[in-house]
PDB file of N, CA and C in Angstrom:
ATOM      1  N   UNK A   1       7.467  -6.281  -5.618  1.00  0.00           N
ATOM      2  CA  UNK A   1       7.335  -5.239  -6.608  1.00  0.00           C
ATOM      3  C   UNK A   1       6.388  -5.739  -7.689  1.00  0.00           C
ATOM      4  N   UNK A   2       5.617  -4.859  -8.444  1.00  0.00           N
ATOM      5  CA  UNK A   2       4.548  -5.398  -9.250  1.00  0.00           C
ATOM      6  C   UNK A   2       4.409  -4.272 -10.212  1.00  0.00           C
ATOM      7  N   UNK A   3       3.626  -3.900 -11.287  1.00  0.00           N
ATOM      8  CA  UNK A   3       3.925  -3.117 -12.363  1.00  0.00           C
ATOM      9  C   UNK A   3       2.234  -3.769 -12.920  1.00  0.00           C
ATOM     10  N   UNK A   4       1.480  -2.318 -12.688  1.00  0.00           N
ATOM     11  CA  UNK A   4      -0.188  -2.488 -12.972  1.00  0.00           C
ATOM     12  C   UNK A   4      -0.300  -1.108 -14.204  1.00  0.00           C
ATOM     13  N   UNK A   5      -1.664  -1.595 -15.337  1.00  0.00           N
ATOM     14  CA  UNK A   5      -1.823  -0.708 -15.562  1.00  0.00           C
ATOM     15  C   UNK A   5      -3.458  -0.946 -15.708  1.00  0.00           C
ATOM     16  N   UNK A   6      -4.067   0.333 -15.653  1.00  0.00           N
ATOM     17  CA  UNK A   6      -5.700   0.186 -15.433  1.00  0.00           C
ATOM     18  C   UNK A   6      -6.007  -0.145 -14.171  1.00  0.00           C
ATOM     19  N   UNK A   7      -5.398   0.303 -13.011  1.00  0.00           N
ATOM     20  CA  UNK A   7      -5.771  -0.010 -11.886  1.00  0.00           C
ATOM     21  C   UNK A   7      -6.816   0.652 -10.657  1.00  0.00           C
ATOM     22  N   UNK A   8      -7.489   1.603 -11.575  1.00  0.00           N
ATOM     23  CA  UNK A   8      -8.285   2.559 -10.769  1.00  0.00           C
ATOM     24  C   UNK A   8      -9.279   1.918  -9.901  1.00  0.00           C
ATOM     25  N   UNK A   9      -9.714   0.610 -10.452  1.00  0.00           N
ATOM     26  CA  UNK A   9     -10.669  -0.563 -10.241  1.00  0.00           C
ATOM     27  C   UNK A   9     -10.511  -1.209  -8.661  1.00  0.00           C
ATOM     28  N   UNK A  10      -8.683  -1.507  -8.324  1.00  0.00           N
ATOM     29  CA  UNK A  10      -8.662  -2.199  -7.548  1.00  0.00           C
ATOM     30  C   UNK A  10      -8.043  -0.990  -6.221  1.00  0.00           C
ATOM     31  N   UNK A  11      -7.808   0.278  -7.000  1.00  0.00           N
ATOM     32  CA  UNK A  11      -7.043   1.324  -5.662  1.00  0.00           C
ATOM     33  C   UNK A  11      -8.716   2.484  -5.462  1.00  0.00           C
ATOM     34  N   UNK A  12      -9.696   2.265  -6.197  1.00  0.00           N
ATOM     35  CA  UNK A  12     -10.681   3.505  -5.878  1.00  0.00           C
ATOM     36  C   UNK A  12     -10.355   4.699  -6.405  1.00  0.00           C
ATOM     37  N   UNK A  13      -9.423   4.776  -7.513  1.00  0.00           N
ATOM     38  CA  UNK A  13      -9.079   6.324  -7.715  1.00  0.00           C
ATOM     39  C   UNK A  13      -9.339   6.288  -9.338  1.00  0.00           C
ATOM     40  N   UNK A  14     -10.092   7.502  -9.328  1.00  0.00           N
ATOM     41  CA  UNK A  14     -10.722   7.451 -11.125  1.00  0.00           C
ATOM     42  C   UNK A  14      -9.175   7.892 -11.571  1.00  0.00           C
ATOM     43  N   UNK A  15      -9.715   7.429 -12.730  1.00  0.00           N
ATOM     44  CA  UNK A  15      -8.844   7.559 -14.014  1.00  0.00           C
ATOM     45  C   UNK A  15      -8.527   9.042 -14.406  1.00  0.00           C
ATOM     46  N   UNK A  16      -9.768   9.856 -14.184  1.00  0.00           N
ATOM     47  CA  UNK A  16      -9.530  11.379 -14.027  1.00  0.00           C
ATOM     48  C   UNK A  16      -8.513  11.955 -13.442  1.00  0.00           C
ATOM     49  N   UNK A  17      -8.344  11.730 -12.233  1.00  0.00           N
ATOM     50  CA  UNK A  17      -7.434  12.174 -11.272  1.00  0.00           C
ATOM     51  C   UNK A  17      -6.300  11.915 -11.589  1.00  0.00           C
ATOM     52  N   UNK A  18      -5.756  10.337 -12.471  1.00  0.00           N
ATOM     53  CA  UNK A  18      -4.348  10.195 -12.448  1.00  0.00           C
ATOM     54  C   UNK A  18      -3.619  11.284 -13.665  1.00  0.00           C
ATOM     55  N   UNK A  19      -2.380  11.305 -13.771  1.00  0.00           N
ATOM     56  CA  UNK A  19      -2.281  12.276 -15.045  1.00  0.00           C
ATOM     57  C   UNK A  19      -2.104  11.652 -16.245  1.00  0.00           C
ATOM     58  N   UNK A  20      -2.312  12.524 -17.346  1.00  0.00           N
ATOM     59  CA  UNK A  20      -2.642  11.905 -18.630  1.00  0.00           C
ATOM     60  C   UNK A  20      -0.962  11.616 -19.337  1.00  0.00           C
ATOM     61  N   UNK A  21      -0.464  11.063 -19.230  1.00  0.00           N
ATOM     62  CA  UNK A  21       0.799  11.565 -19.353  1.00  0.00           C
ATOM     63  C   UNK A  21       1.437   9.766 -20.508  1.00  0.00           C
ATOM     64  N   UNK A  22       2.408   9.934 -20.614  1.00  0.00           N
ATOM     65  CA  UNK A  22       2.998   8.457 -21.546  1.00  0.00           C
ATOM     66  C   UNK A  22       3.548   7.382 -20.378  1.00  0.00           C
ATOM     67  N   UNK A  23       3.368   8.091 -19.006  1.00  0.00           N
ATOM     68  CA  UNK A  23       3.771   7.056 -17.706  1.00  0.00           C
ATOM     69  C   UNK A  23       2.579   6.671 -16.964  1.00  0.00           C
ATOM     70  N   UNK A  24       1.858   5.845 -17.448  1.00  0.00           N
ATOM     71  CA  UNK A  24       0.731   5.294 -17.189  1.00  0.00           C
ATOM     72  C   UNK A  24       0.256   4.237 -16.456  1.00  0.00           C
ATOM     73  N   UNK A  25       1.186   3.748 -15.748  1.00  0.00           N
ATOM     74  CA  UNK A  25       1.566   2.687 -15.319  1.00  0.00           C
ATOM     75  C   UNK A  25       1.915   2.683 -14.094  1.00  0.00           C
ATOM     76  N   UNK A  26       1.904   1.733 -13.172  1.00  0.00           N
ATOM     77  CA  UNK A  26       2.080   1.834 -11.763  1.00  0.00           C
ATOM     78  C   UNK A  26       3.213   0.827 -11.611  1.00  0.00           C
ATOM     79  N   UNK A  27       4.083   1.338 -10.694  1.00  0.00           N
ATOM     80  CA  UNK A  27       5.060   0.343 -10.441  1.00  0.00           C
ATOM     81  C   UNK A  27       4.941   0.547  -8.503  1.00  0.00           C
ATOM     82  N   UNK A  28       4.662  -0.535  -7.957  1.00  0.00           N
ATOM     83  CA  UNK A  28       4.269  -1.136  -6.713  1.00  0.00           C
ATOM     84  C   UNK A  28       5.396  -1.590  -5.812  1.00  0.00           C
ATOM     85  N   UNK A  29       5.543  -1.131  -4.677  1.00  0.00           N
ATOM     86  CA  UNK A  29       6.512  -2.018  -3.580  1.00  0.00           C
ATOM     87  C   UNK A  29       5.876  -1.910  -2.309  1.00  0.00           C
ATOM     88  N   UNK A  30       5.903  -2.873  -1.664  1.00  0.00           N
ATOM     89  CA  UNK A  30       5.777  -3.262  -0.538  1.00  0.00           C
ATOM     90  C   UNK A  30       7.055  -2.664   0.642  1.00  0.00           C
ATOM     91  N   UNK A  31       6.708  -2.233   2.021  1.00  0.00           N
ATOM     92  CA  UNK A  31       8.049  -1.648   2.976  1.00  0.00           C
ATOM     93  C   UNK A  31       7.210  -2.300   4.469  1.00  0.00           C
ATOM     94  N   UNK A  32       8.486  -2.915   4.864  1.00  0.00           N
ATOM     95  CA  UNK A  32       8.350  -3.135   6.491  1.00  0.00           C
ATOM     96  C   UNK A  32       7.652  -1.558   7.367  1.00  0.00           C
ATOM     97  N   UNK A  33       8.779  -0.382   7.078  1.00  0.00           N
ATOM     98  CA  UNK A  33       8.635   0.622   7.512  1.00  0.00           C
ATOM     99  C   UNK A  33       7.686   1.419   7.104  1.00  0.00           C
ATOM    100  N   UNK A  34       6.511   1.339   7.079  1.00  0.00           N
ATOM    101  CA  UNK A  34       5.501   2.027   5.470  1.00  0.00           C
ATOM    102  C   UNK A  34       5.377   3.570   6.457  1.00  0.00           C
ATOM    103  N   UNK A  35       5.137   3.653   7.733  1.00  0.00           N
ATOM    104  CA  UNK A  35       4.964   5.004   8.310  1.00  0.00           C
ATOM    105  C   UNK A  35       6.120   6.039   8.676  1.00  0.00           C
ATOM    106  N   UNK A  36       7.577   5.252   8.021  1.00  0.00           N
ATOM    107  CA  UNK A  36       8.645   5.680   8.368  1.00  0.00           C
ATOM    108  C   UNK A  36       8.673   6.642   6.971  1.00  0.00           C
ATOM    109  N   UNK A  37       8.255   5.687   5.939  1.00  0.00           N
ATOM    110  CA  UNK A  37       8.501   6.129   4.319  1.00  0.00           C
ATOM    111  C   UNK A  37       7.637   7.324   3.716  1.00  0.00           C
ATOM    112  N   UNK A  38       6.187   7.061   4.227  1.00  0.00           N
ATOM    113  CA  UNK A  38       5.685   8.114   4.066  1.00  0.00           C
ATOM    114  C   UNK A  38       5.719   9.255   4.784  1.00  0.00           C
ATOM    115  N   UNK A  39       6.279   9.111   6.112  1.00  0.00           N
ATOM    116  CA  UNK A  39       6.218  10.374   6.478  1.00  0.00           C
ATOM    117  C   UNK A  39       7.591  11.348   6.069  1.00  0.00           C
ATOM    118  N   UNK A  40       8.684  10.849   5.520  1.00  0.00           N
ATOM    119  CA  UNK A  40       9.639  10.761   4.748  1.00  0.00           C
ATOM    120  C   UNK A  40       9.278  11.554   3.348  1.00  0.00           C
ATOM    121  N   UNK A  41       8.766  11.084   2.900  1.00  0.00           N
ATOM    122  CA  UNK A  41       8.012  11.075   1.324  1.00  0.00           C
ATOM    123  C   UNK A  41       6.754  12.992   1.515  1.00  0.00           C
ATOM    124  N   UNK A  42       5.976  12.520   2.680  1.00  0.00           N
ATOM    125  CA  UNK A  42       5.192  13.812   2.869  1.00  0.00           C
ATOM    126  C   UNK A  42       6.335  14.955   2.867  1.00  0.00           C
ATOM    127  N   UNK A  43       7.486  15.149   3.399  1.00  0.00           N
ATOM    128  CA  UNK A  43       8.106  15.822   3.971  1.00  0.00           C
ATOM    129  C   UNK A  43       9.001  16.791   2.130  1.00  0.00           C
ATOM    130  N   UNK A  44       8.722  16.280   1.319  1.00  0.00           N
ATOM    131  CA  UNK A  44       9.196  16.166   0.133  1.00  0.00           C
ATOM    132  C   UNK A  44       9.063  17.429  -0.384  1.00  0.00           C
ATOM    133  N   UNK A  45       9.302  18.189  -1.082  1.00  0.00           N
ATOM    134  CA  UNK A  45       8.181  19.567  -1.370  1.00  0.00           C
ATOM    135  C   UNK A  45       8.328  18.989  -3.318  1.00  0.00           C
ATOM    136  N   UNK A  46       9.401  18.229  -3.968  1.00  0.00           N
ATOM    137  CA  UNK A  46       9.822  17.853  -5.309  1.00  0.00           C
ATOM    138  C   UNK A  46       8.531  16.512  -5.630  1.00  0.00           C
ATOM    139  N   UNK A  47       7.860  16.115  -4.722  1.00  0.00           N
ATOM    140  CA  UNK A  47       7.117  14.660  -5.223  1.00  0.00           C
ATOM    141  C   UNK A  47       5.575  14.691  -5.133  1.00  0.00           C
ATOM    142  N   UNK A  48       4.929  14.471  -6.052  1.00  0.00           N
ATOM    143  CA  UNK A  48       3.744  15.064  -6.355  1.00  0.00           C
ATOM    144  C   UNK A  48       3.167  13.643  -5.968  1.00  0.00           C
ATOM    145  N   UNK A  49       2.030  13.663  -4.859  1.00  0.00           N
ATOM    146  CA  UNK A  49       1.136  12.579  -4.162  1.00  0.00           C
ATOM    147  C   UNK A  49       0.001  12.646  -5.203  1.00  0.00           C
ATOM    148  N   UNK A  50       0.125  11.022  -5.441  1.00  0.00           N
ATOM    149  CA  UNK A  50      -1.778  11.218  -6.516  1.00  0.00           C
ATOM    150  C   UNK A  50      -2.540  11.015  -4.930  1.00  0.00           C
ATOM    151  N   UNK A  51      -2.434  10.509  -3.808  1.00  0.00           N
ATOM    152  CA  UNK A  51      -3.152  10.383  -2.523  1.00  0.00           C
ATOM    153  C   UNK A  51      -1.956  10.080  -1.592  1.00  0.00           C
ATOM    154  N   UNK A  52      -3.007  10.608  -0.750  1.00  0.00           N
ATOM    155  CA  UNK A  52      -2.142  10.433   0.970  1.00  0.00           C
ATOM    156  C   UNK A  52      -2.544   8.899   1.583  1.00  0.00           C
ATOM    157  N   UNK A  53      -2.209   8.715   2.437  1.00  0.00           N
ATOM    158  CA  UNK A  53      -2.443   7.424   2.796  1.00  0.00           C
ATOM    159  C   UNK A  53      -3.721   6.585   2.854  1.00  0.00           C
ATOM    160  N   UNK A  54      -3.925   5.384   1.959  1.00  0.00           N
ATOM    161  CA  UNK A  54      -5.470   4.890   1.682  1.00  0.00           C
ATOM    162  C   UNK A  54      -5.104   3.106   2.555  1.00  0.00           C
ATOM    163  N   UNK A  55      -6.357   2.936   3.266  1.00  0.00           N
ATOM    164  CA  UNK A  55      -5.959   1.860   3.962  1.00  0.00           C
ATOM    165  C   UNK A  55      -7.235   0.872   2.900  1.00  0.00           C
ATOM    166  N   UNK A  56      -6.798  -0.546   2.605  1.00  0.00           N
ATOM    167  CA  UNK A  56      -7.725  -1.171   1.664  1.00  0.00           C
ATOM    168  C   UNK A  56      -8.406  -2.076   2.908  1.00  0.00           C
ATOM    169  N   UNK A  57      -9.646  -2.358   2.299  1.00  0.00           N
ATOM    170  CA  UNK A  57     -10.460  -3.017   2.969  1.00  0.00           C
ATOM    171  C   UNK A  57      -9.825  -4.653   3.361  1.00  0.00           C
ATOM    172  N   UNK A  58      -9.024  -4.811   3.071  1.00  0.00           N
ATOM    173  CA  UNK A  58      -7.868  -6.163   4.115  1.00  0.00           C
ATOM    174  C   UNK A  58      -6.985  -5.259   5.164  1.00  0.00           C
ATOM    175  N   UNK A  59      -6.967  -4.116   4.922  1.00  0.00           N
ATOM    176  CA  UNK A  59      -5.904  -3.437   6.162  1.00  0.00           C
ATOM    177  C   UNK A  59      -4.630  -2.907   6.095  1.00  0.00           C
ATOM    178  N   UNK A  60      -4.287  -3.444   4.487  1.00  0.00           N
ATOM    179  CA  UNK A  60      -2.688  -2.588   3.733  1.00  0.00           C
ATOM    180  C   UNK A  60      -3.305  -1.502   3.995  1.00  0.00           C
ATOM    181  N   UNK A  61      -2.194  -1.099   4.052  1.00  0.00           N
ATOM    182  CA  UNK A  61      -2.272   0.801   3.359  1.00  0.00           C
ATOM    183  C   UNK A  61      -1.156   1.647   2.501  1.00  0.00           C
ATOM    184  N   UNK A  62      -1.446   2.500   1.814  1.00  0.00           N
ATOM    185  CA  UNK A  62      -0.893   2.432   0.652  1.00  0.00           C
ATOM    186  C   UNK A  62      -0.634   3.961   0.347  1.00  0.00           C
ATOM    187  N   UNK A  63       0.184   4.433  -0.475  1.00  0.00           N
ATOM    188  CA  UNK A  63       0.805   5.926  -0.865  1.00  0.00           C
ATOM    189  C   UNK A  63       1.081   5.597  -2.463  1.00  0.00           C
ATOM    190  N   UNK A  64       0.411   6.659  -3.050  1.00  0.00           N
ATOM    191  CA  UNK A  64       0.900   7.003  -4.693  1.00  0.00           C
ATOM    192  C   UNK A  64       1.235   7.830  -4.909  1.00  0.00           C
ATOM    193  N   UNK A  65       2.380   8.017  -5.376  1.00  0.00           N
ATOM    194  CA  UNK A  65       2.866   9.425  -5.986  1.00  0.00           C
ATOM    195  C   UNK A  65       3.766   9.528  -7.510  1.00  0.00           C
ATOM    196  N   UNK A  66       3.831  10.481  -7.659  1.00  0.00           N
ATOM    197  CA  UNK A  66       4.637  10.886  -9.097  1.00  0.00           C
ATOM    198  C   UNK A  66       6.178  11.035  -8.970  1.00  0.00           C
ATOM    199  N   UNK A  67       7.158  10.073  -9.390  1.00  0.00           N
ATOM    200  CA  UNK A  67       8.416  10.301  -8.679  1.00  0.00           C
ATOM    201  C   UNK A  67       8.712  11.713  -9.769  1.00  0.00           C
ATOM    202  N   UNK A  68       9.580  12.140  -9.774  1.00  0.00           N
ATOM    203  CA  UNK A  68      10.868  13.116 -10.619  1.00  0.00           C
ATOM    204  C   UNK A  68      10.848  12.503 -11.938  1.00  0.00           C
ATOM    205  N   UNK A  69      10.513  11.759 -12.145  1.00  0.00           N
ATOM    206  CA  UNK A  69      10.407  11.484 -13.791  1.00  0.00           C
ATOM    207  C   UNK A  69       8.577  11.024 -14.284  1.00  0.00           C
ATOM    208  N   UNK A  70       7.836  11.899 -13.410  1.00  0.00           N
ATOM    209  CA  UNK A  70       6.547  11.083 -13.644  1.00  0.00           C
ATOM    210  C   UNK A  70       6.024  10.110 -13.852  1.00  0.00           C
ATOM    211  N   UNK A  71       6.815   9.022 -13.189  1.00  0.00           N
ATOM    212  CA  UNK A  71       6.289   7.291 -13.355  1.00  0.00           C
ATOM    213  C   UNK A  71       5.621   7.306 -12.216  1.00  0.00           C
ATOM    214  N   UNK A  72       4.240   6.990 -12.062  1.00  0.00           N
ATOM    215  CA  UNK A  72       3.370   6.319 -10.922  1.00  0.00           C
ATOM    216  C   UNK A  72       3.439   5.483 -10.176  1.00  0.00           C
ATOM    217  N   UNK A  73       4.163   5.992  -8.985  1.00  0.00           N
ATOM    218  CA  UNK A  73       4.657   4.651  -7.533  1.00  0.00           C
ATOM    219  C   UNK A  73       3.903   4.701  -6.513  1.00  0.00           C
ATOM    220  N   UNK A  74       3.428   3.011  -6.067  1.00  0.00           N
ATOM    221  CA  UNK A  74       2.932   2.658  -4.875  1.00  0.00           C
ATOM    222  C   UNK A  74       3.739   2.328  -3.797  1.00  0.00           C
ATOM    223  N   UNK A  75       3.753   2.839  -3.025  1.00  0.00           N
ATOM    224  CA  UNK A  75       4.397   1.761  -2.019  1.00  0.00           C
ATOM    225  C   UNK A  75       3.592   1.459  -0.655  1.00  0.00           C
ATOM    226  N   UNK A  76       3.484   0.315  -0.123  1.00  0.00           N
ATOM    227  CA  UNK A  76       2.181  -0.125   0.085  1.00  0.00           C
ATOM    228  C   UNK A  76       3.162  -1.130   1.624  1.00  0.00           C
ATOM    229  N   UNK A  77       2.307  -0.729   2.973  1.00  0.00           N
ATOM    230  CA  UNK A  77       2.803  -1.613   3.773  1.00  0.00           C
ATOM    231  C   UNK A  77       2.714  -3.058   3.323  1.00  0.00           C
ATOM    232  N   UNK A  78       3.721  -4.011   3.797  1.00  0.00           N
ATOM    233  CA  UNK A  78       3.864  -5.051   3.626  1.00  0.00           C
ATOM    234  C   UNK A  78       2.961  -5.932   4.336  1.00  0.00           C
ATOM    235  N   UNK A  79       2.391  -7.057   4.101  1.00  0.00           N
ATOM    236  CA  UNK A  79       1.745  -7.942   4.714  1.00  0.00           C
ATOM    237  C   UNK A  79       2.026  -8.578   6.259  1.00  0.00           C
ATOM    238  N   UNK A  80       3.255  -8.340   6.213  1.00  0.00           N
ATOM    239  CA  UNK A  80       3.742  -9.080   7.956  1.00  0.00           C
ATOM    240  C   UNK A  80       3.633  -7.684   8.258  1.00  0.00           C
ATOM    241  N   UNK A  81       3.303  -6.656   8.020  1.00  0.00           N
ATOM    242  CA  UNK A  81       3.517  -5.508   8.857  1.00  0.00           C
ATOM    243  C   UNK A  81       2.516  -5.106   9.179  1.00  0.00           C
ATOM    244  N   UNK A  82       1.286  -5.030   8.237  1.00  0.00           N
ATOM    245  CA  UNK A  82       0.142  -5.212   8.683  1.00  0.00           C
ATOM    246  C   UNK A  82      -0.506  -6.368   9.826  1.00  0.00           C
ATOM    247  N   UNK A  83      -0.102  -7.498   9.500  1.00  0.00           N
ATOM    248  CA  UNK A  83      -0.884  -8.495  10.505  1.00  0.00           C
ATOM    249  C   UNK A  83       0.158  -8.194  11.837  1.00  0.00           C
ATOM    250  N   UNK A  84       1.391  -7.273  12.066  1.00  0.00           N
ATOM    251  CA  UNK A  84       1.785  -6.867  12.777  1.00  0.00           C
ATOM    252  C   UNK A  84       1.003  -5.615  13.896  1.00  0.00           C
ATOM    253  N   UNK A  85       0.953  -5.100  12.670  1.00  0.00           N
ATOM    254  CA  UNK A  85       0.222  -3.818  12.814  1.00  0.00           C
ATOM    255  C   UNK A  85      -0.907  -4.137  14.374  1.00  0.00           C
ATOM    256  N   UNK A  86      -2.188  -4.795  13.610  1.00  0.00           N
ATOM    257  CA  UNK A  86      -3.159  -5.824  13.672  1.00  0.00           C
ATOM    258  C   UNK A  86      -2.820  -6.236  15.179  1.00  0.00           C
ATOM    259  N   UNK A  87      -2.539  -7.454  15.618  1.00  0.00           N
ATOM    260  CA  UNK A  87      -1.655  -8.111  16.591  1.00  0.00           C
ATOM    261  C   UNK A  87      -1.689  -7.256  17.768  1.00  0.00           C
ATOM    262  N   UNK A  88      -0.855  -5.544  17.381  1.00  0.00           N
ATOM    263  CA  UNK A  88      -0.488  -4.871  18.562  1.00  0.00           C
ATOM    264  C   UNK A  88      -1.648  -3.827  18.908  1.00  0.00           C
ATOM    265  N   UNK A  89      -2.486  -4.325  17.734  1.00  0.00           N
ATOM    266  CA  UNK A  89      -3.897  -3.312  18.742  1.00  0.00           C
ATOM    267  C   UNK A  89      -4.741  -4.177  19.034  1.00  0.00           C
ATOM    268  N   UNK A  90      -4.231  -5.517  19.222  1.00  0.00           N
ATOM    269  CA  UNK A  90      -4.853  -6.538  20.245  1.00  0.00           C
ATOM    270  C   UNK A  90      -6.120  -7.554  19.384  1.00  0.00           C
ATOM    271  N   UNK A  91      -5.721  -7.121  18.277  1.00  0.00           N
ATOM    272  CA  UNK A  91      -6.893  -8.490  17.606  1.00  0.00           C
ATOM    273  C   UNK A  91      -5.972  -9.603  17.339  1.00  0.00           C
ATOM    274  N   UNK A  92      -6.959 -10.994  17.579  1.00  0.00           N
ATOM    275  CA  UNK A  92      -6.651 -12.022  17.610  1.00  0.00           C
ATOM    276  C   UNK A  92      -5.980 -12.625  16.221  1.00  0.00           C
ATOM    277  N   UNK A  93      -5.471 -13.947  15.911  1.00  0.00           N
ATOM    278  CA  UNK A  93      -4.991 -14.472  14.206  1.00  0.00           C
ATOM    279  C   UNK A  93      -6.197 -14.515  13.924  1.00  0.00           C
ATOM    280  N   UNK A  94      -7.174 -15.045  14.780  1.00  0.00           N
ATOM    281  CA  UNK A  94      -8.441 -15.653  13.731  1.00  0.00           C
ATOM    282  C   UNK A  94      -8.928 -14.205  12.997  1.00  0.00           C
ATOM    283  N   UNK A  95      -9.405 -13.215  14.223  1.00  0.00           N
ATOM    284  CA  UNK A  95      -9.762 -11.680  13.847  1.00  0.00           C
ATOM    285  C   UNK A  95      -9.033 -11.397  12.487  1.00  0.00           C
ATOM    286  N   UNK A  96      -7.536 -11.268  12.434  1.00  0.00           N
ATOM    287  CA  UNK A  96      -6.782 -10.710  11.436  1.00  0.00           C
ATOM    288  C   UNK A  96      -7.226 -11.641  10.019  1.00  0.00           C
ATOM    289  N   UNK A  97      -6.940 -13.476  10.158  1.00  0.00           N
ATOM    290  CA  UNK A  97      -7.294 -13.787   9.136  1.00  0.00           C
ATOM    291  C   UNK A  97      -8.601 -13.459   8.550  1.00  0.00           C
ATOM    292  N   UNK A  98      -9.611 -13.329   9.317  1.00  0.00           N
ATOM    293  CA  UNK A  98     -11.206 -12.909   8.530  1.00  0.00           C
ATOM    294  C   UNK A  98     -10.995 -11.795   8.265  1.00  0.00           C
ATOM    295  N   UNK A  99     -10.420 -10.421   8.476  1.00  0.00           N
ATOM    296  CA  UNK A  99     -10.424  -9.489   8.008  1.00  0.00           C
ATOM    297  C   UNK A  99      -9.542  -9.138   6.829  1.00  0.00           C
ATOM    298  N   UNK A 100      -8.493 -10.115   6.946  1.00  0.00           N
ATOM    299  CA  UNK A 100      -7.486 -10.016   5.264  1.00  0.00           C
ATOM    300  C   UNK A 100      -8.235 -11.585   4.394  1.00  0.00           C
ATOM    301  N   UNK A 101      -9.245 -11.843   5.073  1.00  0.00           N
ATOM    302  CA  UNK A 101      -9.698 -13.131   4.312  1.00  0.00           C
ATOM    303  C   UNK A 101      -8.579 -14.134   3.686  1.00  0.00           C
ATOM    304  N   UNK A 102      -7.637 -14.410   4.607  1.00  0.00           N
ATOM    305  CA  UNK A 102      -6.210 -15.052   4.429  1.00  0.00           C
ATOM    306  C   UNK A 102      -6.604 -16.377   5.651  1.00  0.00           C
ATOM    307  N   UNK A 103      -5.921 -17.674   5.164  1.00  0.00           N
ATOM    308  CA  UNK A 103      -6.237 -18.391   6.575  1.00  0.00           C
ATOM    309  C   UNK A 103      -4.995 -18.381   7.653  1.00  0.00           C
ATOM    310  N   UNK A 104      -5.586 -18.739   9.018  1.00  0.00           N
ATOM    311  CA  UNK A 104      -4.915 -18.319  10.367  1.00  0.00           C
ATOM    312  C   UNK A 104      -3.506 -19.159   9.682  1.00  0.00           C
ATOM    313  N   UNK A 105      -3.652 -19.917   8.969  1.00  0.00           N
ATOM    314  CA  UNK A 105      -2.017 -20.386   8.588  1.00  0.00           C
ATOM    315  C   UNK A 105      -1.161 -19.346   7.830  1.00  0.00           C
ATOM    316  N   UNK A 106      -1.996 -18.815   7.028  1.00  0.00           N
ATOM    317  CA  UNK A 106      -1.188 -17.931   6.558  1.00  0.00           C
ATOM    318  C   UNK A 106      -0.706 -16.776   7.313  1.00  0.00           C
ATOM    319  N   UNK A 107      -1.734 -16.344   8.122  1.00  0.00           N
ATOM    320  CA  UNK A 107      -1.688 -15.129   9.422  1.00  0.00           C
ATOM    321  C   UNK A 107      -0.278 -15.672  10.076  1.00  0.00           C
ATOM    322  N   UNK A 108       0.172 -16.997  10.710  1.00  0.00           N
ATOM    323  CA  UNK A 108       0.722 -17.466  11.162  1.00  0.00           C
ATOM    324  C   UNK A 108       2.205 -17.468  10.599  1.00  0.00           C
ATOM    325  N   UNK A 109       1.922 -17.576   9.134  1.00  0.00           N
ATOM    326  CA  UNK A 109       3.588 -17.677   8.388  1.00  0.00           C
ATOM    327  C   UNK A 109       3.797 -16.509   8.562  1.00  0.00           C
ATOM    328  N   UNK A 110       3.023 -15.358   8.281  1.00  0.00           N
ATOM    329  CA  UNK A 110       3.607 -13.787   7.928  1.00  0.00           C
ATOM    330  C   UNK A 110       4.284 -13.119   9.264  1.00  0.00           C
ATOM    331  N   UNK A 111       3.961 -13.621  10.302  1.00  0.00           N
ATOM    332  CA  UNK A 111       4.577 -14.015  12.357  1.00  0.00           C
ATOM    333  C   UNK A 111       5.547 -14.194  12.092  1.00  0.00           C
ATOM    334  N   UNK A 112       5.826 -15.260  11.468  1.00  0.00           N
ATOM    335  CA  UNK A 112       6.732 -16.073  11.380  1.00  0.00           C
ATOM    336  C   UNK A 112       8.232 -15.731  10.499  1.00  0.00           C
ATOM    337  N   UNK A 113       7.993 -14.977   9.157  1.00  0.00           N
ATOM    338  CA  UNK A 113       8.893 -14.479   8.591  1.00  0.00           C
ATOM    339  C   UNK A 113       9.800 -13.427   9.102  1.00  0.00           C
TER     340      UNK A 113
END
């Protein structure tokens, strides 16, 4: 869990778009299940999406929305779920580590957890 503010920089989404509001702030979690949650979350008609699913140039991918009290939540596949992800459409550790620019050891622990 993590808690950003000014983050348009590192998610691609102007500052325009988010709402102007006194909840300005992003509060972040990581989920094993990230395609279980969002499709969960889409299904919502009460929860206002600032975006639908954005995959970052390492290969997370990620959902923002406005809960019921207008605080700004990410929740963002988890790292072993991605190099999971990764894995089962047949790219190699080395492949995965150059593409999350992480080394094959680390590729290796996130297996491993």
């Amino acid at each position: 869990m993590g808690l950003q503010q000014n983050f348009d920089w590192l998610v691609g989404i102007s500052k325009d778009t988010m709402k102007d509001k006194e909840n300005n702030c992003e509060i972040n979690f990581e989920m094993q299940d990230f395609d279980g949650f969002a499709k969960k979350l889409k299904a919502r008609e009460d929860i206002v999406l600032l975006h639908d699913v954005l995959e970052q140039p390492w290969g997370q991918r990620g959902i923002s929305f406005y809960d019921l009290d207008n605080h700004l939540i990410e929740v963002g596949e988890s790292l072993k779920a991605v190099v999971e992800r990764f894995r089962t459409k047949g790219m190699s550790i080395e492949h995965i580590a150059e593409k999350m620019d992480v080394t094959e050891v680390d590729v290796n622990r996130m297996l491993e957890e």
